[in-house]
PDB file of N, CA and C in Angstrom:
ATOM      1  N   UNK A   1     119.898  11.819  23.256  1.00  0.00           N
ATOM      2  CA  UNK A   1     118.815  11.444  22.355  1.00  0.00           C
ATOM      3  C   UNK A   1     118.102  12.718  21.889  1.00  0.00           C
ATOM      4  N   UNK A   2     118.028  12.987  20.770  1.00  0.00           N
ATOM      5  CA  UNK A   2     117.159  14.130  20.105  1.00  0.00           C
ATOM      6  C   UNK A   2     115.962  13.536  20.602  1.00  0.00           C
ATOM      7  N   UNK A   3     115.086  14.761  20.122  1.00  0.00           N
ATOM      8  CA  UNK A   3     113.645  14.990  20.400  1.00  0.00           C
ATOM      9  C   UNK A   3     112.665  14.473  19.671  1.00  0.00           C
ATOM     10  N   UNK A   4     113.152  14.123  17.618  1.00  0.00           N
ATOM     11  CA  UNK A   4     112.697  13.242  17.071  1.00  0.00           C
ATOM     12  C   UNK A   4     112.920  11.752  17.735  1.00  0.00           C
ATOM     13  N   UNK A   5     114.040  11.554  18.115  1.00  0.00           N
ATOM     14  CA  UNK A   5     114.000   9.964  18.590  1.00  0.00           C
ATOM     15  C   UNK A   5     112.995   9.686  19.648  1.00  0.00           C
ATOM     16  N   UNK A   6     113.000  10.798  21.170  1.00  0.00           N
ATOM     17  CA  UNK A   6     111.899  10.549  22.041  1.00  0.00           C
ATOM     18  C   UNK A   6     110.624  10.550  21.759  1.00  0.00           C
ATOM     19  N   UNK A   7     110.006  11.347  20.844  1.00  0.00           N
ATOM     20  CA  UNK A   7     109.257  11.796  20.587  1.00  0.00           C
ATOM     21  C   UNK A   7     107.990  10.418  19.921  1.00  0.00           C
ATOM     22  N   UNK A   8     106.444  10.439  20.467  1.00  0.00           N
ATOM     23  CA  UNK A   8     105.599   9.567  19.544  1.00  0.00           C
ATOM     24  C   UNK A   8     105.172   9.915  18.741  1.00  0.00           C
ATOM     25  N   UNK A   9     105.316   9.686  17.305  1.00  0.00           N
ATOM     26  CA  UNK A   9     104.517  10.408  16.486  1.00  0.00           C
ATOM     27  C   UNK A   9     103.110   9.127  16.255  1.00  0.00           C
ATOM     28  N   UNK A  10     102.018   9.693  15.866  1.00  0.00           N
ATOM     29  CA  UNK A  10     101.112   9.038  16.147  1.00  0.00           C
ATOM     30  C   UNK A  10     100.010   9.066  14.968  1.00  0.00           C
ATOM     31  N   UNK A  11     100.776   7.600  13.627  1.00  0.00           N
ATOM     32  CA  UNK A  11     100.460   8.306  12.646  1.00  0.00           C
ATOM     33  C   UNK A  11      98.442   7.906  12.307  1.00  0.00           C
ATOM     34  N   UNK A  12      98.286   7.057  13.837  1.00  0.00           N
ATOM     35  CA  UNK A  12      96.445   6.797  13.865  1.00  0.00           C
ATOM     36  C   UNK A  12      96.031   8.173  13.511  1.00  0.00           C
ATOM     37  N   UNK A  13      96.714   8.946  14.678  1.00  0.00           N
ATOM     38  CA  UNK A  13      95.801  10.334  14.490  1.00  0.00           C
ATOM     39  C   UNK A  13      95.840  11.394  13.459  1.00  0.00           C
ATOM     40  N   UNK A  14      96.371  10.781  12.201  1.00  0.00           N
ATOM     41  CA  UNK A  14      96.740  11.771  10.749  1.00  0.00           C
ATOM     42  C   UNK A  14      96.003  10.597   9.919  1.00  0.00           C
ATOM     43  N   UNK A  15      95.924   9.857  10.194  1.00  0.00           N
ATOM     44  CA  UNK A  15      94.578   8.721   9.268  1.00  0.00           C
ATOM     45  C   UNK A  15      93.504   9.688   9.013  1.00  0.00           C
ATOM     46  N   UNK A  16      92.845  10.143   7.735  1.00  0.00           N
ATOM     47  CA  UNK A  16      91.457  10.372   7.193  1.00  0.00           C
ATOM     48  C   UNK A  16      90.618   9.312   7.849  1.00  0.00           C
ATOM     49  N   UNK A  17      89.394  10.319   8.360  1.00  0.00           N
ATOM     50  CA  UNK A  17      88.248   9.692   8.206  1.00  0.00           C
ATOM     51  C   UNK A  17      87.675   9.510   7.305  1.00  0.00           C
ATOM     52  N   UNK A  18      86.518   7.996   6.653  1.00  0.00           N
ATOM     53  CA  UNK A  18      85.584   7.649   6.301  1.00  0.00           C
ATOM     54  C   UNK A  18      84.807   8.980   5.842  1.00  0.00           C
ATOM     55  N   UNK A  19      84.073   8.697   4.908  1.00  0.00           N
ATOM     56  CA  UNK A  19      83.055   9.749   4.485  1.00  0.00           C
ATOM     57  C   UNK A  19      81.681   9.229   4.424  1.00  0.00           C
ATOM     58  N   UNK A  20      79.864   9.556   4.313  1.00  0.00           N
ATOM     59  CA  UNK A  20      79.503   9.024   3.671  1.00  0.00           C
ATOM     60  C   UNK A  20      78.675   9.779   2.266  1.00  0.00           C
ATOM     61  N   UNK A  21      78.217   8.829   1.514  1.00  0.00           N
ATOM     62  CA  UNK A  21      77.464   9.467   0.764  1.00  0.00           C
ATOM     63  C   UNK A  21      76.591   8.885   0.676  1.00  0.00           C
ATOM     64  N   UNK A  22      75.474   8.943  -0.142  1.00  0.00           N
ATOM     65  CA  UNK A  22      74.287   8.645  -0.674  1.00  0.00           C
ATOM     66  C   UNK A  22      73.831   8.546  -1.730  1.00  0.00           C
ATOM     67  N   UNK A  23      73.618   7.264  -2.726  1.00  0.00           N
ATOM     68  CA  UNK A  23      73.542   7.146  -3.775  1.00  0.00           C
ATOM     69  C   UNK A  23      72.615   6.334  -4.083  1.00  0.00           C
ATOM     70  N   UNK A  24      71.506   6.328  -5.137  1.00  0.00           N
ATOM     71  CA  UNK A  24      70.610   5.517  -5.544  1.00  0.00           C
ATOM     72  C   UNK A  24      69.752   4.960  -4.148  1.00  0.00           C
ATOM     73  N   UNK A  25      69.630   6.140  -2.957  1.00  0.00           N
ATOM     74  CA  UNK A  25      68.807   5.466  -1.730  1.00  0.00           C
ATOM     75  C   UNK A  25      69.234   4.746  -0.922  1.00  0.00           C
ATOM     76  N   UNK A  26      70.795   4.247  -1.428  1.00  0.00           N
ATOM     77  CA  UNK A  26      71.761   3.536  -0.357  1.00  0.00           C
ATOM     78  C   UNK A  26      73.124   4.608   0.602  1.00  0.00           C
ATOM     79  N   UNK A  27      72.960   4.615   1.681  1.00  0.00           N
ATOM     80  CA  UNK A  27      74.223   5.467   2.350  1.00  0.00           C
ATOM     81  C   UNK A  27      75.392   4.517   2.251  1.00  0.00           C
ATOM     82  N   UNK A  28      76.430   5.175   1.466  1.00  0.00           N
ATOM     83  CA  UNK A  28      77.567   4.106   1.050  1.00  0.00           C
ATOM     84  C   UNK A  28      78.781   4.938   2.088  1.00  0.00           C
ATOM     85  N   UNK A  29      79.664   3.882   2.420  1.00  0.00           N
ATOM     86  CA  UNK A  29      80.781   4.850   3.752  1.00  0.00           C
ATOM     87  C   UNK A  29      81.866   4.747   2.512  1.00  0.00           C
ATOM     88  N   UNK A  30      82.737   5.996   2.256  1.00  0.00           N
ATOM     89  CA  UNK A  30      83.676   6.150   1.416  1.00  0.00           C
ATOM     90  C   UNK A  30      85.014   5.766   2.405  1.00  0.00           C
ATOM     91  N   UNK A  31      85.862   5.255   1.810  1.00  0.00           N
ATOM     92  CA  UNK A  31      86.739   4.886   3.097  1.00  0.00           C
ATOM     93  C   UNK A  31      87.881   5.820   2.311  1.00  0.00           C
ATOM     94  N   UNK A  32      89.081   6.497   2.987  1.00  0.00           N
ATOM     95  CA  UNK A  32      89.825   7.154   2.573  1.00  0.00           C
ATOM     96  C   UNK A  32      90.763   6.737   1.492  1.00  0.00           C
ATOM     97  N   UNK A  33      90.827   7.474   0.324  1.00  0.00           N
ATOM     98  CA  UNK A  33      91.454   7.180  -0.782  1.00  0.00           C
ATOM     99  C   UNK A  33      93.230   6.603  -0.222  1.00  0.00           C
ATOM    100  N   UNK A  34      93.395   5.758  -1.112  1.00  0.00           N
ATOM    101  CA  UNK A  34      95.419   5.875  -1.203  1.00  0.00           C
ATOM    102  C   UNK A  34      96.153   7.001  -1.749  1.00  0.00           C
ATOM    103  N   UNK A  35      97.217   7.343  -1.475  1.00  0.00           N
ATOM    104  CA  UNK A  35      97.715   8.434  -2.150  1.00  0.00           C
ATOM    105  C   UNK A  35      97.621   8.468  -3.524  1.00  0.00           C
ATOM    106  N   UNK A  36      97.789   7.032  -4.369  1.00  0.00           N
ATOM    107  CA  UNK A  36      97.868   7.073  -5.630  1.00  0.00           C
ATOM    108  C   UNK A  36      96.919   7.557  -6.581  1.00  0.00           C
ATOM    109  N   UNK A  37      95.567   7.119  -5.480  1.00  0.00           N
ATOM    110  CA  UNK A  37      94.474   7.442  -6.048  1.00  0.00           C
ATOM    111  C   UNK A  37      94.078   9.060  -6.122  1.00  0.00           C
ATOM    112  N   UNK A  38      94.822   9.896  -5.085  1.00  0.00           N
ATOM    113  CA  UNK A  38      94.543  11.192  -4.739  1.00  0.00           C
ATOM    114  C   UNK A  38      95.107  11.975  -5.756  1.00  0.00           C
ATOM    115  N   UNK A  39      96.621  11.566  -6.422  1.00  0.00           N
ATOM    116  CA  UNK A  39      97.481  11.982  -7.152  1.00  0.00           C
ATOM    117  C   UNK A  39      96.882  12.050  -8.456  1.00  0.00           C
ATOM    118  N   UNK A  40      96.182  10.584  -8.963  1.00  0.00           N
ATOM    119  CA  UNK A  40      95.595  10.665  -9.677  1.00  0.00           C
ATOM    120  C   UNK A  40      94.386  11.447 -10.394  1.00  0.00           C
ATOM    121  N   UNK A  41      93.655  11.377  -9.701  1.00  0.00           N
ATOM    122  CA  UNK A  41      92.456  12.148  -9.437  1.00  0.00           C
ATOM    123  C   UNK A  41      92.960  13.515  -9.606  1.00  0.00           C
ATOM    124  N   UNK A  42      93.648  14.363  -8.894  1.00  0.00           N
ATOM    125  CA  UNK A  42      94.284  15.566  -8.951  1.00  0.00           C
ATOM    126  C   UNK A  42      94.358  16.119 -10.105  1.00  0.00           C
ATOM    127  N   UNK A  43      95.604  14.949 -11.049  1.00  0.00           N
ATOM    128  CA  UNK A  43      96.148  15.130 -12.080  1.00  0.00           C
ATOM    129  C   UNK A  43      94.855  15.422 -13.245  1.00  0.00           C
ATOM    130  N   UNK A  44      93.757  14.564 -13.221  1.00  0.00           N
ATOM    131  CA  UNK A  44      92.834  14.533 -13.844  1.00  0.00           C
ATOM    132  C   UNK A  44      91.924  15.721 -13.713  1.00  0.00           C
ATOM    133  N   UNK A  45      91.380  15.916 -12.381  1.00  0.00           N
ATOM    134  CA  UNK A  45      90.923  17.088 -11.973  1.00  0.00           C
ATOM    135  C   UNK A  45      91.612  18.119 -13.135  1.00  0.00           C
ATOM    136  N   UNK A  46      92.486  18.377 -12.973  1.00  0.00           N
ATOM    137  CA  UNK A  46      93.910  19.886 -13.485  1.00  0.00           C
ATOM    138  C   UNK A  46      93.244  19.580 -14.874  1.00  0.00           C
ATOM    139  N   UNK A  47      93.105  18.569 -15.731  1.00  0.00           N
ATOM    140  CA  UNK A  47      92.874  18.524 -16.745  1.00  0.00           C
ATOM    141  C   UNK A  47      91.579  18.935 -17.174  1.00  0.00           C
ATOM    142  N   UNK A  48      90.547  18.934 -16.408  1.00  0.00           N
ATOM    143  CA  UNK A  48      89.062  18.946 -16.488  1.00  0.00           C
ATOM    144  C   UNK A  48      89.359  20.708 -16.456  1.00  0.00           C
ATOM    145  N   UNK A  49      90.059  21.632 -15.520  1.00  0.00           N
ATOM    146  CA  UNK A  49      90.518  22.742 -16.061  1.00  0.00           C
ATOM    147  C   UNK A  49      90.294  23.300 -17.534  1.00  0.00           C
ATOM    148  N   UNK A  50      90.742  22.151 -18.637  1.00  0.00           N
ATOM    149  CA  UNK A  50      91.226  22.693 -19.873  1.00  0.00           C
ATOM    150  C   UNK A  50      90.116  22.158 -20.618  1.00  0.00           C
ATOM    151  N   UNK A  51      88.985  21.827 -20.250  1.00  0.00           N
ATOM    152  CA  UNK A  51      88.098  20.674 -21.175  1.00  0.00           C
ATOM    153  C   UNK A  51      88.140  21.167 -22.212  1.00  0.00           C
ATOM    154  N   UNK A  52      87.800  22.524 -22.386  1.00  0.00           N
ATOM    155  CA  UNK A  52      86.938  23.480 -24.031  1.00  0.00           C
ATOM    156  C   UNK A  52      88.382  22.965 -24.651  1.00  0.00           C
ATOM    157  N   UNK A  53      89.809  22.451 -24.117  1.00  0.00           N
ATOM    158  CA  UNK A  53      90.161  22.999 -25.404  1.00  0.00           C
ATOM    159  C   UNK A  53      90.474  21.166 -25.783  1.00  0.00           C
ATOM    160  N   UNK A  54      89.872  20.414 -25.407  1.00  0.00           N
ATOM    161  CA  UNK A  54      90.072  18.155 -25.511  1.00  0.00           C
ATOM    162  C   UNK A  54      89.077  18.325 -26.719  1.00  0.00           C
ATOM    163  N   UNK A  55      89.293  17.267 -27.450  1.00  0.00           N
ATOM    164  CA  UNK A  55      88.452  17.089 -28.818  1.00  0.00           C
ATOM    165  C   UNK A  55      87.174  16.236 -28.134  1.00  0.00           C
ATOM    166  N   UNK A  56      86.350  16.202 -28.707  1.00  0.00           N
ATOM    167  CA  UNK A  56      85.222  15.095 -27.883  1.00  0.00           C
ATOM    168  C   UNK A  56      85.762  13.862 -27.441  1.00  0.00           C
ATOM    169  N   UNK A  57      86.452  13.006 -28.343  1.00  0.00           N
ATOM    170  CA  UNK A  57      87.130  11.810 -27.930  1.00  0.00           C
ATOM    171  C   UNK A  57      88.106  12.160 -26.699  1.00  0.00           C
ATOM    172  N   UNK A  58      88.781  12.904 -26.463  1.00  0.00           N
ATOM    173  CA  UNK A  58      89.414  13.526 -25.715  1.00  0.00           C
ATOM    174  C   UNK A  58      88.672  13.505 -24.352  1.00  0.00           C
ATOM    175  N   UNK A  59      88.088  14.475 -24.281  1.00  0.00           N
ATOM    176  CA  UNK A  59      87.140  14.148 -23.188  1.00  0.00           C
ATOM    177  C   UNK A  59      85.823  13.531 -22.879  1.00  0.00           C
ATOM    178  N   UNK A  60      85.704  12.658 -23.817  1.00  0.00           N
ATOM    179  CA  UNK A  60      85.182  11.206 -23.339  1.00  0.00           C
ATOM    180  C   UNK A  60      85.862  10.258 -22.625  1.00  0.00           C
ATOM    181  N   UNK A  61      87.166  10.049 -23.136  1.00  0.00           N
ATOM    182  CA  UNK A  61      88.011   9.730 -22.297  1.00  0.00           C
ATOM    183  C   UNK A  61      88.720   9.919 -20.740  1.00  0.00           C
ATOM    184  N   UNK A  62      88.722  11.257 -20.523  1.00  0.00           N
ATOM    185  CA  UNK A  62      88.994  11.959 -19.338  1.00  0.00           C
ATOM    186  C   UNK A  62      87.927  11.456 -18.066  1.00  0.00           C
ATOM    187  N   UNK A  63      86.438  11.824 -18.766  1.00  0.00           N
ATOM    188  CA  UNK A  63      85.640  11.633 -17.922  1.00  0.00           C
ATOM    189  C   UNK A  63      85.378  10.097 -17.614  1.00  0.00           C
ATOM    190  N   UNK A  64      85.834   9.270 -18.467  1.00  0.00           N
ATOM    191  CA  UNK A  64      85.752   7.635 -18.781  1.00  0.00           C
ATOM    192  C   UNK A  64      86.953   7.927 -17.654  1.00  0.00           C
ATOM    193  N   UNK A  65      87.827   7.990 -17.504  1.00  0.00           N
ATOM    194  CA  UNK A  65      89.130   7.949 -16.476  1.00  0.00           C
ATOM    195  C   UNK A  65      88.534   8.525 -15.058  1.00  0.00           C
ATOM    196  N   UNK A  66      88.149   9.484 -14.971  1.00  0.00           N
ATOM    197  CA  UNK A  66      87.931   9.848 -13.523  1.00  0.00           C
ATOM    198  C   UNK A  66      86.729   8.680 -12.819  1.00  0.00           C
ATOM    199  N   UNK A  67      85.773   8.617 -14.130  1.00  0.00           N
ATOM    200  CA  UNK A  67      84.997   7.801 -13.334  1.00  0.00           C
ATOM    201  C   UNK A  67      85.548   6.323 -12.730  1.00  0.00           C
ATOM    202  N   UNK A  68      86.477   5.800 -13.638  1.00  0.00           N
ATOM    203  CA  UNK A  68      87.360   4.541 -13.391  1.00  0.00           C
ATOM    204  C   UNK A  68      87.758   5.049 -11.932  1.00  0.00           C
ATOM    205  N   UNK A  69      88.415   5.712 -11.946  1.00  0.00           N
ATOM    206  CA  UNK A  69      89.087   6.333 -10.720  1.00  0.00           C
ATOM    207  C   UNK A  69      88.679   6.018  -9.496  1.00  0.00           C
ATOM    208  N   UNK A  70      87.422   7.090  -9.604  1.00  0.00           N
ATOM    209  CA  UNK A  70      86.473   7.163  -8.542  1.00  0.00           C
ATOM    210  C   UNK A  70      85.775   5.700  -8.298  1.00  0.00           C
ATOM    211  N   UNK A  71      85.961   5.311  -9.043  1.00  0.00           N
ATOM    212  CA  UNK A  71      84.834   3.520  -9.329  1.00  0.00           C
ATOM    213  C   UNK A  71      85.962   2.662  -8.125  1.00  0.00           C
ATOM    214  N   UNK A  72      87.635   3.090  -8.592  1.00  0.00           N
ATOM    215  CA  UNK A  72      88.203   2.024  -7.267  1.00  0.00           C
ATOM    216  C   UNK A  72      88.245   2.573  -6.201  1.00  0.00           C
ATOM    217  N   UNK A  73      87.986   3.758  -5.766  1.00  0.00           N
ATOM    218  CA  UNK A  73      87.805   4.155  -4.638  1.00  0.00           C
ATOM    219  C   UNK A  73      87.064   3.812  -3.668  1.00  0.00           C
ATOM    220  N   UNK A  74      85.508   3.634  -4.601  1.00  0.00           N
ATOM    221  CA  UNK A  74      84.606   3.523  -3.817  1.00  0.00           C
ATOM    222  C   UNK A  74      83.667   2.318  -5.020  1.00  0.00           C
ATOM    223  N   UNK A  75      84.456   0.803  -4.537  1.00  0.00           N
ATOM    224  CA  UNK A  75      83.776   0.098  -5.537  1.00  0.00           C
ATOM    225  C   UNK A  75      82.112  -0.057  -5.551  1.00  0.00           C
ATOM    226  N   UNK A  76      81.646   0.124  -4.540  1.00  0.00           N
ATOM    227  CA  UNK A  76      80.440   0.532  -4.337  1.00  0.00           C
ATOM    228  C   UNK A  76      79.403   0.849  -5.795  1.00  0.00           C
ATOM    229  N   UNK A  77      80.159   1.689  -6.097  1.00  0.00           N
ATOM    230  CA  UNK A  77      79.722   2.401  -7.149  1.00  0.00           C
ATOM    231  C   UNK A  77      79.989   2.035  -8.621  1.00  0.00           C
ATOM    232  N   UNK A  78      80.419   0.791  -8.696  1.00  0.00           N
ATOM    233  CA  UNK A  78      81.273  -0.099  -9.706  1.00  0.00           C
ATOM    234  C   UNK A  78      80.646   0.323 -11.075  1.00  0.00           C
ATOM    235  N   UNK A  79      78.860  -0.145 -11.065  1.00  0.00           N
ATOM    236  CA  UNK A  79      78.383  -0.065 -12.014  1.00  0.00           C
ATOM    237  C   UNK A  79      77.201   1.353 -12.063  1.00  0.00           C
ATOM    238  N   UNK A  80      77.720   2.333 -11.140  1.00  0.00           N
ATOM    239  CA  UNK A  80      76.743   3.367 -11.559  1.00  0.00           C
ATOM    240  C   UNK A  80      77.733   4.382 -12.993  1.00  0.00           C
ATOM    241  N   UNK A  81      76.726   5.282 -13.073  1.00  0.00           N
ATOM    242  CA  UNK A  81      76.920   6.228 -13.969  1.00  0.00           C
ATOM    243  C   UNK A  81      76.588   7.504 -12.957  1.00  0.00           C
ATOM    244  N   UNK A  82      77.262   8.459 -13.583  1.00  0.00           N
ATOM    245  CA  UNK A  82      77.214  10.070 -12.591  1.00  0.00           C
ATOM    246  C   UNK A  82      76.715  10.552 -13.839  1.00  0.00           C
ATOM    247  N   UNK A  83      75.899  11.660 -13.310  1.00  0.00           N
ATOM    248  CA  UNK A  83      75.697  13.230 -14.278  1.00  0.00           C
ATOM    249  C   UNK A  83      77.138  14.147 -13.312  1.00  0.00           C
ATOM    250  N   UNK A  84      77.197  14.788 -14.372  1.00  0.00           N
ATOM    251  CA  UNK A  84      78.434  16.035 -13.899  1.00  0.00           C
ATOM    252  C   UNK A  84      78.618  16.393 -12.781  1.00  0.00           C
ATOM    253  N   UNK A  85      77.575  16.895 -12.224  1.00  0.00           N
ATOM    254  CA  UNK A  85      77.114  17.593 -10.707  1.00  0.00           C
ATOM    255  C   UNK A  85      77.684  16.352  -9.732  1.00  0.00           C
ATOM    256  N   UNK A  86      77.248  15.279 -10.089  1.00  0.00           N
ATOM    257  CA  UNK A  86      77.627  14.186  -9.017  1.00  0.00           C
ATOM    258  C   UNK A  86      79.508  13.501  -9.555  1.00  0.00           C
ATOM    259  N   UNK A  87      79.914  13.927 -10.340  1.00  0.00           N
ATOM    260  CA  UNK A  87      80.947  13.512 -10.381  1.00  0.00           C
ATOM    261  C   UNK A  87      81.750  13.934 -10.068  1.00  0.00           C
ATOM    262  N   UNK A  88      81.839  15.681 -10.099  1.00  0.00           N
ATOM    263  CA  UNK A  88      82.601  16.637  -9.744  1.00  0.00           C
ATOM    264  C   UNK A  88      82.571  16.377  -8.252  1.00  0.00           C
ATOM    265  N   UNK A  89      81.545  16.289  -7.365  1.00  0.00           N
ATOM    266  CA  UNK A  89      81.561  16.387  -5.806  1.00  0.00           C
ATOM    267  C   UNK A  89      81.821  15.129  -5.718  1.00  0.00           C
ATOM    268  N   UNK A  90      81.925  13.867  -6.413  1.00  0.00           N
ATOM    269  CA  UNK A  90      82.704  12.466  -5.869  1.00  0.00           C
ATOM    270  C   UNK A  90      84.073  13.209  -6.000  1.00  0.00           C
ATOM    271  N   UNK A  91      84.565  14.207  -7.022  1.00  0.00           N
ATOM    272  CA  UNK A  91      86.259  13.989  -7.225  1.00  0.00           C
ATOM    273  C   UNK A  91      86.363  15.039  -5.803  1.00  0.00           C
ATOM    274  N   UNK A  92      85.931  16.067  -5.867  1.00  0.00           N
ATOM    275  CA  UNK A  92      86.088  17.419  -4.902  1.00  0.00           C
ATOM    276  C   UNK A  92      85.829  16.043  -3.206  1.00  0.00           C
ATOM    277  N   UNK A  93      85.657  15.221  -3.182  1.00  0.00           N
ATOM    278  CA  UNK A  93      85.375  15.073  -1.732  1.00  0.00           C
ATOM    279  C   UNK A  93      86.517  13.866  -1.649  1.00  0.00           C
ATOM    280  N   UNK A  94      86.850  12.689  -2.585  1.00  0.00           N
ATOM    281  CA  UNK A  94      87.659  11.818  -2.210  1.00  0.00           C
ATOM    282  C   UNK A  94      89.389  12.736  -2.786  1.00  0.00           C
ATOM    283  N   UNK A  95      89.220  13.712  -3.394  1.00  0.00           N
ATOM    284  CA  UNK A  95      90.837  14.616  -2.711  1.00  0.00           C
ATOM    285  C   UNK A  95      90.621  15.080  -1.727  1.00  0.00           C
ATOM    286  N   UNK A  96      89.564  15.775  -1.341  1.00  0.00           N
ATOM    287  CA  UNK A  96      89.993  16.484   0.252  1.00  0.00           C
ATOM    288  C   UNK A  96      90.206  15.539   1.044  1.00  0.00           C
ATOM    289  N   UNK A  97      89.308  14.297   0.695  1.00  0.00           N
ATOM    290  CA  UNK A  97      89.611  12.989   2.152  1.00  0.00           C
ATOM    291  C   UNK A  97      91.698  12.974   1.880  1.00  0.00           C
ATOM    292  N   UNK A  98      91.957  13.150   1.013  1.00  0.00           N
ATOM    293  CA  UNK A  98      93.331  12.374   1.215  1.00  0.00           C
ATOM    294  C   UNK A  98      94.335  13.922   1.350  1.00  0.00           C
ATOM    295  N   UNK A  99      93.888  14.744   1.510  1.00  0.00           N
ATOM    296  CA  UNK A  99      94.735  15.934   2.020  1.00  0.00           C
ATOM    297  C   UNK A  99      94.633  16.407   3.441  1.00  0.00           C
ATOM    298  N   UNK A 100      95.869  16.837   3.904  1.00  0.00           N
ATOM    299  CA  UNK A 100      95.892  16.555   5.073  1.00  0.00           C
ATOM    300  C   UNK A 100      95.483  17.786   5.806  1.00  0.00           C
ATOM    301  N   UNK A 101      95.208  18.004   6.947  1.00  0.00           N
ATOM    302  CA  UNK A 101      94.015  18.811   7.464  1.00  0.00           C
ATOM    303  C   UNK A 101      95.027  20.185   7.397  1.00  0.00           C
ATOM    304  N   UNK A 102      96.334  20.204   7.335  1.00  0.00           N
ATOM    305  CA  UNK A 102      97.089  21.448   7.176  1.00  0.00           C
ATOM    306  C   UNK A 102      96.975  22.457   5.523  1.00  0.00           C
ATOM    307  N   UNK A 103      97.143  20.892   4.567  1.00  0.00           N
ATOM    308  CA  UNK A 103      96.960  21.814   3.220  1.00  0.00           C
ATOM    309  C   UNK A 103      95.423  22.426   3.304  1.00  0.00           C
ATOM    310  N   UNK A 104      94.402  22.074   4.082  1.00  0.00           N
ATOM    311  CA  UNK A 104      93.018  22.337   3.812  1.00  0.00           C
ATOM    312  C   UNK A 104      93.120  23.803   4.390  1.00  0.00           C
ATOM    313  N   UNK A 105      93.882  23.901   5.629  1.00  0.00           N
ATOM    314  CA  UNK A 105      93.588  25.305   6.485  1.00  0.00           C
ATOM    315  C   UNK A 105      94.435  26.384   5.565  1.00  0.00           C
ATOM    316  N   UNK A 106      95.854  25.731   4.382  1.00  0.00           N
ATOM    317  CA  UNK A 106      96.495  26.555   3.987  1.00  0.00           C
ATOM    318  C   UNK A 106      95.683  27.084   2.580  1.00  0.00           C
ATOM    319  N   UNK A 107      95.399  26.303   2.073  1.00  0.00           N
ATOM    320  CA  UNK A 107      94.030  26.073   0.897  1.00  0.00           C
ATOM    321  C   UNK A 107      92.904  27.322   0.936  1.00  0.00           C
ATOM    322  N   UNK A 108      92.507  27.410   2.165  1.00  0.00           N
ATOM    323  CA  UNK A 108      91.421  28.185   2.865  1.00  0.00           C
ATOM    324  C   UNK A 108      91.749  29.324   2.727  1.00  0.00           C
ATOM    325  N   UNK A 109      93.447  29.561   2.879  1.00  0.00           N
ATOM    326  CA  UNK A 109      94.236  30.989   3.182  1.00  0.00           C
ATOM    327  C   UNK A 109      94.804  31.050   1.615  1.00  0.00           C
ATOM    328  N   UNK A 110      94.300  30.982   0.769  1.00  0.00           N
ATOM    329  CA  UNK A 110      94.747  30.627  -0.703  1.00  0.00           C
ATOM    330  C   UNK A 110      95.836  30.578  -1.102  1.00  0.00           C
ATOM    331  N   UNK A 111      96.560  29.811   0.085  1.00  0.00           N
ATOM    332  CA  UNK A 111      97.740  29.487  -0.351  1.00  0.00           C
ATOM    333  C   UNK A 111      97.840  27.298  -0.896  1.00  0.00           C
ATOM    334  N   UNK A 112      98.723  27.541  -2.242  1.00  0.00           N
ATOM    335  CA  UNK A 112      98.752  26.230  -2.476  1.00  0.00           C
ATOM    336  C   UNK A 112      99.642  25.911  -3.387  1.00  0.00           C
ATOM    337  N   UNK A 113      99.886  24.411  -3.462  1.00  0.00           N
ATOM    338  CA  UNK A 113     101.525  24.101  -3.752  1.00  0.00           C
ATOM    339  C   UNK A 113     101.822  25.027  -5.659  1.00  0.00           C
ATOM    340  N   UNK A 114     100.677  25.337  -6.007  1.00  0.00           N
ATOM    341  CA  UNK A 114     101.202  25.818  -7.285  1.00  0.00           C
ATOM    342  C   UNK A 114     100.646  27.543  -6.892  1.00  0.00           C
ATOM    343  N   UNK A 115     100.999  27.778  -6.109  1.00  0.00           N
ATOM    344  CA  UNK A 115     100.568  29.260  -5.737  1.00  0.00           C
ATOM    345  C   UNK A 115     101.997  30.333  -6.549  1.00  0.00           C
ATOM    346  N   UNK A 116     101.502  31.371  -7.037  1.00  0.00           N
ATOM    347  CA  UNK A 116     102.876  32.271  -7.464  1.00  0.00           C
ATOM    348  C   UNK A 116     103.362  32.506  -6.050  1.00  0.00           C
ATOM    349  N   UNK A 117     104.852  32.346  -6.402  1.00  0.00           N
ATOM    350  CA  UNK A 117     106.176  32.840  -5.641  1.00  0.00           C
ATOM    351  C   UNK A 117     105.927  34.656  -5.714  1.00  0.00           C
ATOM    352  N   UNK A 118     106.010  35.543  -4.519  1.00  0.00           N
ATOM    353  CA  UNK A 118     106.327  36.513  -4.707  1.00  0.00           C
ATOM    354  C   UNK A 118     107.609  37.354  -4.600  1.00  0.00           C
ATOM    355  N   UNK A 119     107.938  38.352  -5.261  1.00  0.00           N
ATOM    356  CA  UNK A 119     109.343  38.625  -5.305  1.00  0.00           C
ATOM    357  C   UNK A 119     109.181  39.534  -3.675  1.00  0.00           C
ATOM    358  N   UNK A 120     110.904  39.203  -3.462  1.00  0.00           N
ATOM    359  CA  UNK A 120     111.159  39.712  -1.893  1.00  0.00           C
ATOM    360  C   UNK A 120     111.042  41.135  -2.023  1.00  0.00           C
ATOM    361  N   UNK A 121     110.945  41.604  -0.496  1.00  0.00           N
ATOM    362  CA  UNK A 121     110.751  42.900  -1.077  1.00  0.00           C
ATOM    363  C   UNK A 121     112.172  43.554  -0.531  1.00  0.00           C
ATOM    364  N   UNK A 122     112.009  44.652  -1.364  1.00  0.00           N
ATOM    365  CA  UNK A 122     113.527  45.393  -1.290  1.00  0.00           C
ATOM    366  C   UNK A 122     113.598  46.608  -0.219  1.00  0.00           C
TER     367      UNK A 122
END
């Protein structure tokens, strides 16, 4: 028997914790995003990158999307509205909830999945 077969992997203990926040005077518990939602969000994030160059409709839209986003995450928040400051730290906190505590330490070491390749050395 290999060592994967004996072996427990124990996927409770790679479960995200809960977050909370605080909104409108209520402490709301963020419960950890789905991947889809993380992917998403991401993808959107990358785009918020390029805003100066989205036409207004453009990014009315974007920000109309993240907030959707963030809205199923944490339905809680179904019918609020964010200023910037609070939207950016809803997206910056429900991706880190869904990344796993290794990309965070590799993240830290500025390494990350779109990091430049360096050439070997000779």
């Amino acid at each position: 028997m290999s060592d994967v077969e004996s072996s427990l992997i124990d996927l409770d203990a790679l479960a995200p914790k809960p977050a909370k926040i605080k909104f409108g005077g209520k402490t709301i518990e963020v419960q950890p995003p789905k991947v889809r939602h993380v992917l998403r969000l991401g993808f959107l994030g990358q785009k918020m990158q390029d805003l100066a160059d989205l036409t207004d409709e453009q990014a009315d839209q974007l920000i109309a999307d993240l907030e959707n986003e963030i809205k199923q995450v944490i339905p809680e928040l179904a019918e609020a509205s964010f200023n910037a400051s609070q939207l950016m730290e809803l997206l910056t906190l429900v991706v880190s909830m869904g990344m796993p505590d290794q990309a965070e330490t590799l993240k830290a070491k500025g390494i990350t999945v779109d990091s430049q390749k360096k050439a070997p050395l000779e």
